[in-house]
PDB file of N, CA and C in Angstrom:
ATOM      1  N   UNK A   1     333.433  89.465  63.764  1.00  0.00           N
ATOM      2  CA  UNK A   1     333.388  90.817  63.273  1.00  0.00           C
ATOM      3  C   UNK A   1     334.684  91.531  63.662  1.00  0.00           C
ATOM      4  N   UNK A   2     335.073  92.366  62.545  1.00  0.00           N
ATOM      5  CA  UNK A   2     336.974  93.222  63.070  1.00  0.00           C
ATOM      6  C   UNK A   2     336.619  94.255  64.135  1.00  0.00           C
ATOM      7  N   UNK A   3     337.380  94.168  65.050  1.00  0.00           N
ATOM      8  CA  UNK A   3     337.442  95.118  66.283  1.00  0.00           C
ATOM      9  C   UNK A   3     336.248  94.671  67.813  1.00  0.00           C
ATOM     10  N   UNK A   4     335.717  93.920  67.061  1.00  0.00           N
ATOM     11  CA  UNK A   4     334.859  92.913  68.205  1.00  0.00           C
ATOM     12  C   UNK A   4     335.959  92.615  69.559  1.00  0.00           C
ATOM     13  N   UNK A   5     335.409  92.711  70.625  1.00  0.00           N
ATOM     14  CA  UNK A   5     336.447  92.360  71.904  1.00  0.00           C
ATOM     15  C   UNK A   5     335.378  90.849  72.467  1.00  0.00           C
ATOM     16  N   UNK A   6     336.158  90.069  72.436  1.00  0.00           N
ATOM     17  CA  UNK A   6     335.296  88.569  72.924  1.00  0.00           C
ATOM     18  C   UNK A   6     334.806  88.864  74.147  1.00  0.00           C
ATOM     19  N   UNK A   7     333.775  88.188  74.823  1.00  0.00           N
ATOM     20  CA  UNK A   7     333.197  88.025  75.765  1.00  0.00           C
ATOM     21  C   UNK A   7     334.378  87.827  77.074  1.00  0.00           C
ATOM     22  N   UNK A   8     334.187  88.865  78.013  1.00  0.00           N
ATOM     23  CA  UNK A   8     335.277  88.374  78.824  1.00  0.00           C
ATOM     24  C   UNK A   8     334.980  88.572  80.294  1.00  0.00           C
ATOM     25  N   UNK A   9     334.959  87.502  81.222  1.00  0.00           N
ATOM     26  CA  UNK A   9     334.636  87.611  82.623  1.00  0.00           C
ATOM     27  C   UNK A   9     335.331  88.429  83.423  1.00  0.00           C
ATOM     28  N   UNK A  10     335.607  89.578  84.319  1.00  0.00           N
ATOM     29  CA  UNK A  10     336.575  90.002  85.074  1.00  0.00           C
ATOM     30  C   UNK A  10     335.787  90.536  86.225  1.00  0.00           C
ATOM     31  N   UNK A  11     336.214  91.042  87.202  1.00  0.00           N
ATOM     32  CA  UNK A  11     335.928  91.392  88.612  1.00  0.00           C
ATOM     33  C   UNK A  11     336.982  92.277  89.081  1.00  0.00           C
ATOM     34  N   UNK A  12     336.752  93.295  89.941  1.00  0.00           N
ATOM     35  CA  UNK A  12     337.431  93.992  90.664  1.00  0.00           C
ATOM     36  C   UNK A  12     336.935  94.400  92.189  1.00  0.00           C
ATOM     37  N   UNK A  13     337.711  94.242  92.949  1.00  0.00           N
ATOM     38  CA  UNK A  13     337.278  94.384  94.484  1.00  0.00           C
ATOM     39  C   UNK A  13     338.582  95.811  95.412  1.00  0.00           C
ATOM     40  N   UNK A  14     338.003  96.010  96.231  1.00  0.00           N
ATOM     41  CA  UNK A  14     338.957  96.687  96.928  1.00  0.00           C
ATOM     42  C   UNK A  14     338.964  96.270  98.247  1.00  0.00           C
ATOM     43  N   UNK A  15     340.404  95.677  98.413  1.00  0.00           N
ATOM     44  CA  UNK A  15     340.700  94.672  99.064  1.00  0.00           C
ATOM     45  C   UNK A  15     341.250  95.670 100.287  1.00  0.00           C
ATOM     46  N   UNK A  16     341.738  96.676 100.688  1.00  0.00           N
ATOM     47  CA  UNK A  16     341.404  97.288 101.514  1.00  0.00           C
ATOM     48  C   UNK A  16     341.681  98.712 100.910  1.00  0.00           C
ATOM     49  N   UNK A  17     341.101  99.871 101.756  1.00  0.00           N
ATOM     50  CA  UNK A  17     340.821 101.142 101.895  1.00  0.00           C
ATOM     51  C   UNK A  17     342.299 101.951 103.323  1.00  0.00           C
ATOM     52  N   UNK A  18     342.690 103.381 102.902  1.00  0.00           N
ATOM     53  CA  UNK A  18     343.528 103.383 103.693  1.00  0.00           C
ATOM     54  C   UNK A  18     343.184 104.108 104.766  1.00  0.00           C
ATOM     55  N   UNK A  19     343.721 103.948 106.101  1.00  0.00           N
ATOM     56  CA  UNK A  19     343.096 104.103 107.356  1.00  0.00           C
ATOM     57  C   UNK A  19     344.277 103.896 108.141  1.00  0.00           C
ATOM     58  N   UNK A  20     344.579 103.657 109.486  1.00  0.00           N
ATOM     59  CA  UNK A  20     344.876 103.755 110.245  1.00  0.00           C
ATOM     60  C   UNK A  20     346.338 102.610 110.541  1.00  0.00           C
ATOM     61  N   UNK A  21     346.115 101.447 110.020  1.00  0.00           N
ATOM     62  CA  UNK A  21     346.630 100.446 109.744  1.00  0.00           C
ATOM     63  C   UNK A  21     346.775 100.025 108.670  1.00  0.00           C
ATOM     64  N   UNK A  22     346.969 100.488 107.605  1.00  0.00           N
ATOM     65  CA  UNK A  22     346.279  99.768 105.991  1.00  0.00           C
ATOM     66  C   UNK A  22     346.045 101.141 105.079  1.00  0.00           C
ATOM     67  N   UNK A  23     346.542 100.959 104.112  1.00  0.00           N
ATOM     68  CA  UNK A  23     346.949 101.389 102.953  1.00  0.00           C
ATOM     69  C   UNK A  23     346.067 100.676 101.429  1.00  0.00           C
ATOM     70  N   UNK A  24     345.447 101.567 100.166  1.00  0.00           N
ATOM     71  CA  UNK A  24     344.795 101.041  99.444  1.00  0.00           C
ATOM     72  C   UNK A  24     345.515  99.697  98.684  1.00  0.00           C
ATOM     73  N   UNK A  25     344.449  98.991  98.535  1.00  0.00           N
ATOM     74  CA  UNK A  25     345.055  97.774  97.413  1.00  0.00           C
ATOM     75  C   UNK A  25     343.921  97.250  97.095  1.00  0.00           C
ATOM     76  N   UNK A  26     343.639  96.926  95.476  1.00  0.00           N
ATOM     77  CA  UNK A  26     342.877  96.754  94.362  1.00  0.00           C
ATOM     78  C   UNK A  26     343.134  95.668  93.956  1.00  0.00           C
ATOM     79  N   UNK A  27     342.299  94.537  93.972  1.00  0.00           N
ATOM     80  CA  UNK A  27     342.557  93.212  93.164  1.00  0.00           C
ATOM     81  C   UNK A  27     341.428  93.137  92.132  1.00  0.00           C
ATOM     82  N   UNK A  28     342.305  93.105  90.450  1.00  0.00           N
ATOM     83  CA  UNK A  28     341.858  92.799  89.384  1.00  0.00           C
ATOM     84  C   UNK A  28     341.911  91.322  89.319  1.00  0.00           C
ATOM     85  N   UNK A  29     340.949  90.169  89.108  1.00  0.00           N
ATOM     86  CA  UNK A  29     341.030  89.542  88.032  1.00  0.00           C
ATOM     87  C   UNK A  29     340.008  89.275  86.831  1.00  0.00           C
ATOM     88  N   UNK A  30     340.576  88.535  86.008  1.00  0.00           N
ATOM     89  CA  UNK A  30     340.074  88.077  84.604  1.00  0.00           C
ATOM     90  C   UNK A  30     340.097  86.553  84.439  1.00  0.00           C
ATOM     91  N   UNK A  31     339.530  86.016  83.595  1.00  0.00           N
ATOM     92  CA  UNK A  31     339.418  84.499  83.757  1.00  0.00           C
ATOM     93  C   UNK A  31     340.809  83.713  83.299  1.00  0.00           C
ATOM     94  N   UNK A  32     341.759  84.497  83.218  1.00  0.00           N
ATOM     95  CA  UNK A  32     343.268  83.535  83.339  1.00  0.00           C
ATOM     96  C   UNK A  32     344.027  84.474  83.852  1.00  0.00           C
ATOM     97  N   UNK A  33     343.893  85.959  84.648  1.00  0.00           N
ATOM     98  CA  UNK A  33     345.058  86.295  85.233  1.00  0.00           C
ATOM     99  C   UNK A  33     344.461  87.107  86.299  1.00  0.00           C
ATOM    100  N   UNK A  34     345.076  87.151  87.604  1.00  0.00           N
ATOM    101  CA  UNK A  34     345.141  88.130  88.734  1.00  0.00           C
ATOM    102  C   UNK A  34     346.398  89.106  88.809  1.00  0.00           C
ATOM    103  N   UNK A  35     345.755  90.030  89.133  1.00  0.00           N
ATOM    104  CA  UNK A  35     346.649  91.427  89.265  1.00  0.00           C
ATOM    105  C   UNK A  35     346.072  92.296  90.897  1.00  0.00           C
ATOM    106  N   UNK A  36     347.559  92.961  91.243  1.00  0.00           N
ATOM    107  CA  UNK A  36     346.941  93.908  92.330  1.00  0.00           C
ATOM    108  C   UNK A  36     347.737  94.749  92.455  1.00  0.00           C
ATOM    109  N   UNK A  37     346.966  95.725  92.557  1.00  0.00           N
ATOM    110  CA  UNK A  37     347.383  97.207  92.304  1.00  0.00           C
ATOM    111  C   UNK A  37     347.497  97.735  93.798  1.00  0.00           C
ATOM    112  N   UNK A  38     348.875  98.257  94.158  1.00  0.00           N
ATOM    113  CA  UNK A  38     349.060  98.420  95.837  1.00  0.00           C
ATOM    114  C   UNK A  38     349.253  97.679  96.522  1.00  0.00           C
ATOM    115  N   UNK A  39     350.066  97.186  97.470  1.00  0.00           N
ATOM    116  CA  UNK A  39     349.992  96.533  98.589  1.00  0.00           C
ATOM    117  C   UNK A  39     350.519  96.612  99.865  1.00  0.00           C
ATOM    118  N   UNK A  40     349.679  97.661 100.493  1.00  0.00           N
ATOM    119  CA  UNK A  40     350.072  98.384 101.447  1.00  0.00           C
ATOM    120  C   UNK A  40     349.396  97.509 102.831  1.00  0.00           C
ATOM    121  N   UNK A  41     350.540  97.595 103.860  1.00  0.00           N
ATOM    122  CA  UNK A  41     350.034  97.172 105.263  1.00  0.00           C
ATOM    123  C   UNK A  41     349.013  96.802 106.077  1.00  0.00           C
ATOM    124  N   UNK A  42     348.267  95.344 105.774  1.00  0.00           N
ATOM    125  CA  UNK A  42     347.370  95.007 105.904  1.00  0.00           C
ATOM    126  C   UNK A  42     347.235  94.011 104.860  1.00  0.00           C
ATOM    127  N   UNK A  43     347.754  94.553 104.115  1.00  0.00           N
ATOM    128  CA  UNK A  43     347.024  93.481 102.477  1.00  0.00           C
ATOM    129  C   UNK A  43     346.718  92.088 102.658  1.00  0.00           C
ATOM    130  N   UNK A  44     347.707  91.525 103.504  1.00  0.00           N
ATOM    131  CA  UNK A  44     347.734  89.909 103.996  1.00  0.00           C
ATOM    132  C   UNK A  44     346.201  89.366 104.390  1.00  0.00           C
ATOM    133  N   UNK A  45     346.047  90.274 105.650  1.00  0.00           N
ATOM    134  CA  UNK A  45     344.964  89.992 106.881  1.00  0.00           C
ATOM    135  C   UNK A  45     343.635  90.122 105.736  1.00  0.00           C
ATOM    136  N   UNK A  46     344.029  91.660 105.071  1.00  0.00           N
ATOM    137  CA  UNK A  46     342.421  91.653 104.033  1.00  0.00           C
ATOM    138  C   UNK A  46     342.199  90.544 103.156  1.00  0.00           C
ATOM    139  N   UNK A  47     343.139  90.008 102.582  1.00  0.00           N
ATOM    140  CA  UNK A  47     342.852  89.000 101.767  1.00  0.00           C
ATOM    141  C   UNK A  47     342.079  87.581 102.277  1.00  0.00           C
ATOM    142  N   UNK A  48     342.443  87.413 103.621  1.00  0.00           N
ATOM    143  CA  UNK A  48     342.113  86.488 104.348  1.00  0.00           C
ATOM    144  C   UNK A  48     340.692  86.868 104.853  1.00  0.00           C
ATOM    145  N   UNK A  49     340.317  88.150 105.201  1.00  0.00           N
ATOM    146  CA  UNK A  49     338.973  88.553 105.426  1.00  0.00           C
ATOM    147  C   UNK A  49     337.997  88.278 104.459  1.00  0.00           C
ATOM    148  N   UNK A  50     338.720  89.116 103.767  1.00  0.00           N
ATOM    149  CA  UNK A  50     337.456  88.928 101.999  1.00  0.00           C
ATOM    150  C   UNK A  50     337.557  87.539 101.631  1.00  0.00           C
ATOM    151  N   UNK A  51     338.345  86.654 101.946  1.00  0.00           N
ATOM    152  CA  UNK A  51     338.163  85.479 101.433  1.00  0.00           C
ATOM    153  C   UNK A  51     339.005  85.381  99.794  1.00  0.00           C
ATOM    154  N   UNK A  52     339.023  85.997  99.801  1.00  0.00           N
ATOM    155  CA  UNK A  52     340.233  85.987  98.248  1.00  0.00           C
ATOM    156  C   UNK A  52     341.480  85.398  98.580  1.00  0.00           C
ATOM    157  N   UNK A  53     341.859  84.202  97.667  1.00  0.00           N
ATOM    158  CA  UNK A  53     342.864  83.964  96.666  1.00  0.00           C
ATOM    159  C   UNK A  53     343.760  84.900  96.448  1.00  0.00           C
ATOM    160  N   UNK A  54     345.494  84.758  97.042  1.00  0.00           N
ATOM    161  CA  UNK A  54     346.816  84.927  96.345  1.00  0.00           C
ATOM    162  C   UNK A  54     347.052  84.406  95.496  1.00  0.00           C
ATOM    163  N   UNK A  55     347.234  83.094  95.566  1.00  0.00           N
ATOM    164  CA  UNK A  55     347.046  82.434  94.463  1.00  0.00           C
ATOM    165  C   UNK A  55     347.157  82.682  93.223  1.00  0.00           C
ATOM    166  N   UNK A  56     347.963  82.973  92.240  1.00  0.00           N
ATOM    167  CA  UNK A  56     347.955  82.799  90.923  1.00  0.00           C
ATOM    168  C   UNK A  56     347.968  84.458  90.455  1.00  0.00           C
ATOM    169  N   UNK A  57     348.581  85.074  91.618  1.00  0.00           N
ATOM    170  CA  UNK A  57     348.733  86.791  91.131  1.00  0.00           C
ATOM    171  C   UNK A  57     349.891  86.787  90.374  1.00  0.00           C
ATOM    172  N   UNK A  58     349.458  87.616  88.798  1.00  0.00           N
ATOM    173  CA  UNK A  58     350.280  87.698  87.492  1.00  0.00           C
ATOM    174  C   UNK A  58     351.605  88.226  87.958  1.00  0.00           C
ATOM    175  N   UNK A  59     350.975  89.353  88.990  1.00  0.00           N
ATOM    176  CA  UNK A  59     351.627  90.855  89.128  1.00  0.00           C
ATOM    177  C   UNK A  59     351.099  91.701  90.087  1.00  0.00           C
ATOM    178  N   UNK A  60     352.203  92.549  91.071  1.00  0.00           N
ATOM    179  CA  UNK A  60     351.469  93.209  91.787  1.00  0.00           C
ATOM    180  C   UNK A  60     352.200  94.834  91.578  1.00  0.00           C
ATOM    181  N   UNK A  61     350.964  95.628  90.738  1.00  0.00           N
ATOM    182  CA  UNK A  61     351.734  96.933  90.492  1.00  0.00           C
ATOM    183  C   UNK A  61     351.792  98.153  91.709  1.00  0.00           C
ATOM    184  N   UNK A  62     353.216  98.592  91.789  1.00  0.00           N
ATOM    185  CA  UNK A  62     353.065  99.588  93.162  1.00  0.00           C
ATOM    186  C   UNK A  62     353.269 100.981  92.828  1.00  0.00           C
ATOM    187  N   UNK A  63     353.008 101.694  93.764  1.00  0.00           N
ATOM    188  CA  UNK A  63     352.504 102.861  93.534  1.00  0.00           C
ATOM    189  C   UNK A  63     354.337 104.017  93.569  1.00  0.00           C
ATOM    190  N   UNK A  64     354.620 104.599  92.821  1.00  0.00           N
ATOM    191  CA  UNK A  64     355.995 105.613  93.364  1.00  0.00           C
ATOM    192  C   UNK A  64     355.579 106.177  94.505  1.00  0.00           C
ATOM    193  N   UNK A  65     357.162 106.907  94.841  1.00  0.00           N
ATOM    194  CA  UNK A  65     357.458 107.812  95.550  1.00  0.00           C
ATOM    195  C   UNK A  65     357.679 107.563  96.854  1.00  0.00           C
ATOM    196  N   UNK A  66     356.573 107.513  97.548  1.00  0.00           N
ATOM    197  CA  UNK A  66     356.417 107.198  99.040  1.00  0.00           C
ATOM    198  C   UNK A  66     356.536 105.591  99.723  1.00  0.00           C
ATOM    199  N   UNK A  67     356.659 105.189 100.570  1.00  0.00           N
ATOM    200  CA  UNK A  67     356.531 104.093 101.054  1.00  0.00           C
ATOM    201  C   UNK A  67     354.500 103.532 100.793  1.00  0.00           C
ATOM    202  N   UNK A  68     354.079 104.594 101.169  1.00  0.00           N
ATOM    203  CA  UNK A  68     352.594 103.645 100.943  1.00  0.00           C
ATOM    204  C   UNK A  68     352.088 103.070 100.124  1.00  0.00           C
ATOM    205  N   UNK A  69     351.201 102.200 100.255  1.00  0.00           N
ATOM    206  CA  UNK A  69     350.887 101.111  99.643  1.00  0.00           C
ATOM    207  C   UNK A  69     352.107  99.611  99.274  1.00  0.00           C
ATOM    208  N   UNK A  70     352.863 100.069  99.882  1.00  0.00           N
ATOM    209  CA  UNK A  70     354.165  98.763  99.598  1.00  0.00           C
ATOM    210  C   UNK A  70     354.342  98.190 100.665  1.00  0.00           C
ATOM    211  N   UNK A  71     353.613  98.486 101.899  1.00  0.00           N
ATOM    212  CA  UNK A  71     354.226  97.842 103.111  1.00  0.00           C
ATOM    213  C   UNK A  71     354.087  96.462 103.550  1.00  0.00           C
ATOM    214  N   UNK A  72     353.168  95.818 102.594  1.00  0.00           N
ATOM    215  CA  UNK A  72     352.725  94.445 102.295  1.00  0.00           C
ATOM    216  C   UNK A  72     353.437  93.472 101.597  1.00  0.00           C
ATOM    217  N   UNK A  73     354.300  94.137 100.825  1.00  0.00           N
ATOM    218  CA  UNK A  73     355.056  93.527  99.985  1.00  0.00           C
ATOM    219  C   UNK A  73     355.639  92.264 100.368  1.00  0.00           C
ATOM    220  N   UNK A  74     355.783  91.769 101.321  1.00  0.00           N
ATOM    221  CA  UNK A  74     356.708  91.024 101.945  1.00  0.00           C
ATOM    222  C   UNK A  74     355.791  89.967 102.598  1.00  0.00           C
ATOM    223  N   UNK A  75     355.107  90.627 103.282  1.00  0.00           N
ATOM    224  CA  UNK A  75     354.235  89.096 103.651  1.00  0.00           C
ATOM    225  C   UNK A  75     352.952  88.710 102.703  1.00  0.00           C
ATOM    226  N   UNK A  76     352.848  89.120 101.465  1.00  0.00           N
ATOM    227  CA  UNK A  76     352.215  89.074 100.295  1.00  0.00           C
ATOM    228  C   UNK A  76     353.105  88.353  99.645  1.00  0.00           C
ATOM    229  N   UNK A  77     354.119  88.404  99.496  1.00  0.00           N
ATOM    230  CA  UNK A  77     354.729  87.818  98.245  1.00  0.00           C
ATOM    231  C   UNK A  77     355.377  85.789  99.169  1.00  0.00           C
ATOM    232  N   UNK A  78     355.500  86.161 100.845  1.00  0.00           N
ATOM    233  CA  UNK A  78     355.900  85.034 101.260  1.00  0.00           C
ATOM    234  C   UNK A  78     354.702  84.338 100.949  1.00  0.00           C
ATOM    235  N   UNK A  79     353.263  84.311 101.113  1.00  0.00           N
ATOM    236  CA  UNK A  79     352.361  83.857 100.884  1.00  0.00           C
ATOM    237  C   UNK A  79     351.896  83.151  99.404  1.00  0.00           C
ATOM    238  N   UNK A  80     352.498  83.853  98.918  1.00  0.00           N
ATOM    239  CA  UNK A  80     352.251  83.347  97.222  1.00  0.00           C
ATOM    240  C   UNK A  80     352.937  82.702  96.742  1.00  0.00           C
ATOM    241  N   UNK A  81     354.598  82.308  97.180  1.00  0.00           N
ATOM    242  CA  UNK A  81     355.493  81.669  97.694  1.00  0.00           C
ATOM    243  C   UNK A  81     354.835  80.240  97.881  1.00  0.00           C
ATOM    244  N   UNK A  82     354.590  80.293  99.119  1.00  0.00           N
ATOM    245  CA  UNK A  82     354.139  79.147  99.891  1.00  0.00           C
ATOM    246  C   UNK A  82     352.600  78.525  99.647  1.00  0.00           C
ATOM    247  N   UNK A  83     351.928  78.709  98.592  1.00  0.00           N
ATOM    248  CA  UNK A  83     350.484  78.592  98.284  1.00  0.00           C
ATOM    249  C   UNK A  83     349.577  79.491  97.995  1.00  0.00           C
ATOM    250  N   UNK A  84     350.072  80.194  98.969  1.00  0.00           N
ATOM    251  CA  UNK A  84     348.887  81.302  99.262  1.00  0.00           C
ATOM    252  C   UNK A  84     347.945  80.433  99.811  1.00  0.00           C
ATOM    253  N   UNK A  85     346.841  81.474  99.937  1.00  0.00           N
ATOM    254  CA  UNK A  85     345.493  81.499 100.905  1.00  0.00           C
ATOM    255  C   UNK A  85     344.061  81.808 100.413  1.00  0.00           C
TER     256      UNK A  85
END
């Protein structure tokens, strides 16, 4: 049928909340791509908590202006690099 959107699996989690140590970051995926929105200080350790996959992130979109939410950037991206987790 025209304008029909196919059946499509996706999930969204919030991979951490900002606080004291840690800054927000949002992991989208869909059944062929991961995305994460933020990746502020902490992002590493949360991923490893929640048990989520670097692994196979499309893209990680960051937020302007300020330093927050970017402070992850670096040991997020060595990780995805090297396998991920």
């Amino acid at each position: 049928m025209k304008g029909e959107v196919p059946h499509s699996n996706w999930s969204i989690r919030c991979v951490s909340t900002p606080g004291p140590d840690t800054d927000i970051s949002i992991y989208v995926s869909f059944e062929k791509a991961r995305f994460l929105f933020g990746c502020g200080q902490g992002s590493q350790r949360a991923f490893v908590q929640k048990r989520l996959s670097m692994r196979g992130l499309g893209a990680v979109f960051l937020p302007g202006g300020t330093e927050e939410g970017r402070g992850g950037v670096a040991g997020t991206s060595d990780s995805t690099q090297l396998g991920g987790s």
